[in-house]
Protein backbone atom coordinates (compact mmCIF):
# COMPACT_ATOMS: atom_id res chain seq x y z
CA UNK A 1 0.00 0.00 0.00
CA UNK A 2 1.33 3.30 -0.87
CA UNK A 3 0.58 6.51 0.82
CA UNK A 4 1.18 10.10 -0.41
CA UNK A 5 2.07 12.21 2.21
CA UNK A 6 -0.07 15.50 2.25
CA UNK A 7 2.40 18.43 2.80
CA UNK A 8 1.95 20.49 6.24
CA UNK A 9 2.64 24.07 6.31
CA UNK A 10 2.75 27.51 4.24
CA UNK A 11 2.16 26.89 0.32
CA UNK A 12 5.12 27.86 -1.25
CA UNK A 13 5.20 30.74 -3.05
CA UNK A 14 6.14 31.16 -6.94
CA UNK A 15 8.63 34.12 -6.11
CA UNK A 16 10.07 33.51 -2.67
CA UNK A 17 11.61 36.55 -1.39
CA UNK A 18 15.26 35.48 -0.28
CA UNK A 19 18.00 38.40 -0.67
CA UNK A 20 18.08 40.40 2.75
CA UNK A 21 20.15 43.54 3.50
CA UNK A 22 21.03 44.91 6.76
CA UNK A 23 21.82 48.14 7.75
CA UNK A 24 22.60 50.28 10.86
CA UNK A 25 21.18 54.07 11.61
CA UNK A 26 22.47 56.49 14.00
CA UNK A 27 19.82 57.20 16.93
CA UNK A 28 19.19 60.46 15.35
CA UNK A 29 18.74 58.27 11.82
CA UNK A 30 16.67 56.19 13.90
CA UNK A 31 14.39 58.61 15.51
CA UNK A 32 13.34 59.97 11.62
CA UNK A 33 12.78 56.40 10.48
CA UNK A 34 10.48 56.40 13.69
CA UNK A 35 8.85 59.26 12.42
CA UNK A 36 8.55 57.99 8.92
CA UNK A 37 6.53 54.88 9.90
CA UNK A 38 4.15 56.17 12.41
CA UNK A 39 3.53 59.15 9.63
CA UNK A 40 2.77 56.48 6.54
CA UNK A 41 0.67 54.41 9.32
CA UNK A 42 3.03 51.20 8.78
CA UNK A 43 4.67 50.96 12.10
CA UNK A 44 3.98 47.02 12.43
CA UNK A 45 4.83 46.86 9.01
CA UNK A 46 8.91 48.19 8.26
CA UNK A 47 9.44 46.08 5.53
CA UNK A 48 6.95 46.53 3.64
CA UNK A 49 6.84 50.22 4.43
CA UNK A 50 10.96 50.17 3.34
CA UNK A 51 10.41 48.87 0.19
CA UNK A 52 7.95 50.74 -1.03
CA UNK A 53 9.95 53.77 -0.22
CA UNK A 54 12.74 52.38 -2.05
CA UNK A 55 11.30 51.56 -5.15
CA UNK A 56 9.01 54.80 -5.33
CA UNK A 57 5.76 52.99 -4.90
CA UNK A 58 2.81 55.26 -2.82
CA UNK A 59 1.19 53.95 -0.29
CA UNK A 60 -2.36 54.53 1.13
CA UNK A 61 -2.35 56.08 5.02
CA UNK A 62 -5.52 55.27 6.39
CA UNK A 63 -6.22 57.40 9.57
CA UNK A 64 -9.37 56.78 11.56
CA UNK A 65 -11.33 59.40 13.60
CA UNK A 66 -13.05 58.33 16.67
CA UNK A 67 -15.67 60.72 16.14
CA UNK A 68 -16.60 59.49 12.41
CA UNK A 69 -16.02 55.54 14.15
CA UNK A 70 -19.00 56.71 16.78
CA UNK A 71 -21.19 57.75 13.89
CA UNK A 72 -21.16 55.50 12.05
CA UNK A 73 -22.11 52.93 15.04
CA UNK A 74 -24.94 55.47 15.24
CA UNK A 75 -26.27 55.16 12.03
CA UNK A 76 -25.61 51.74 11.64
CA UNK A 77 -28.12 51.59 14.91
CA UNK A 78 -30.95 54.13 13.37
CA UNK A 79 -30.26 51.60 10.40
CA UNK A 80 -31.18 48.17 12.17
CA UNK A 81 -34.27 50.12 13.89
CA UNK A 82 -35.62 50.62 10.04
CA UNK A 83 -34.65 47.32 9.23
CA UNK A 84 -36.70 45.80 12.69
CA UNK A 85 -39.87 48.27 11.98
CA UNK A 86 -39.53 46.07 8.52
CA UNK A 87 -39.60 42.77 9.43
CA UNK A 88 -42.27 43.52 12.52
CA UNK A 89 -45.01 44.55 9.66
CA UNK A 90 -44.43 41.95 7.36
CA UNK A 91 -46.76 39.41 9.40
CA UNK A 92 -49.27 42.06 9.79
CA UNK A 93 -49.60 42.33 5.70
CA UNK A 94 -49.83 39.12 5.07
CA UNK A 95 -53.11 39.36 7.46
C-alpha cells in the first residue's frame, strides 16, 4: 500500500523573497525612520513600508477618527431600527 504524504505548512510561493540587507542608523537616523513609519501608518509593518519607499511605490495612510467611528455605530443603529420596523409589519400584511 502506498501513501502520499499530504504536505503540512505555508504553500510555497512562486517568487520567494530570499536576498536580505542589513543596515545600521544612527539614533538620530533612527528617531526619523520612527517618524517615517508612524507618519505612513506602517509601524507594524517596516518592511513593507521600506520597500515601497525604495522603489518609489505610494502607499495609502488610512487614519481613523473616533468621532466618524461613533457615527457610524450610530447610524448603523438608526439603520437596524428601520430594518426591525420592517420585518415587525411583514406578518401584519400578510393578514
Amino acid at each position: 500500500m502506498t501513501t502520499t504524504k499530504k504536505r503540512i505548512g505555508r504553500p510555497t510561493t512562486t517568487d520567494p523573497r530570499v536576498h536580505r540587507y542589513n543596515f545600521k542608523l544612527t539614533t538620530e537616523e533612527n528617531i526619523r525612520f520612527k517618524q517615517m513609519l508612524c507618519e505612513a501608518g506602517l509601524e507594524h509593518n517596516r518592511s513593507r513600508f521600506i520597500i515601497k519607499r525604495l522603489f518609489g511605490e505610494e502607499f495609502v495612510v488610512v487614519r481613523r477618527d473616533p468621532s466618524k467611528v461613533q457615527f457610524i455605530a450610530r447610524l448603523n443603529d438608526f439603520y437596524f431600527q428601520f430594518q426591525k420596523l420592517g420585518n415587525n409589519c411583514v406578518p401584519v400584511k400578510a393578514i
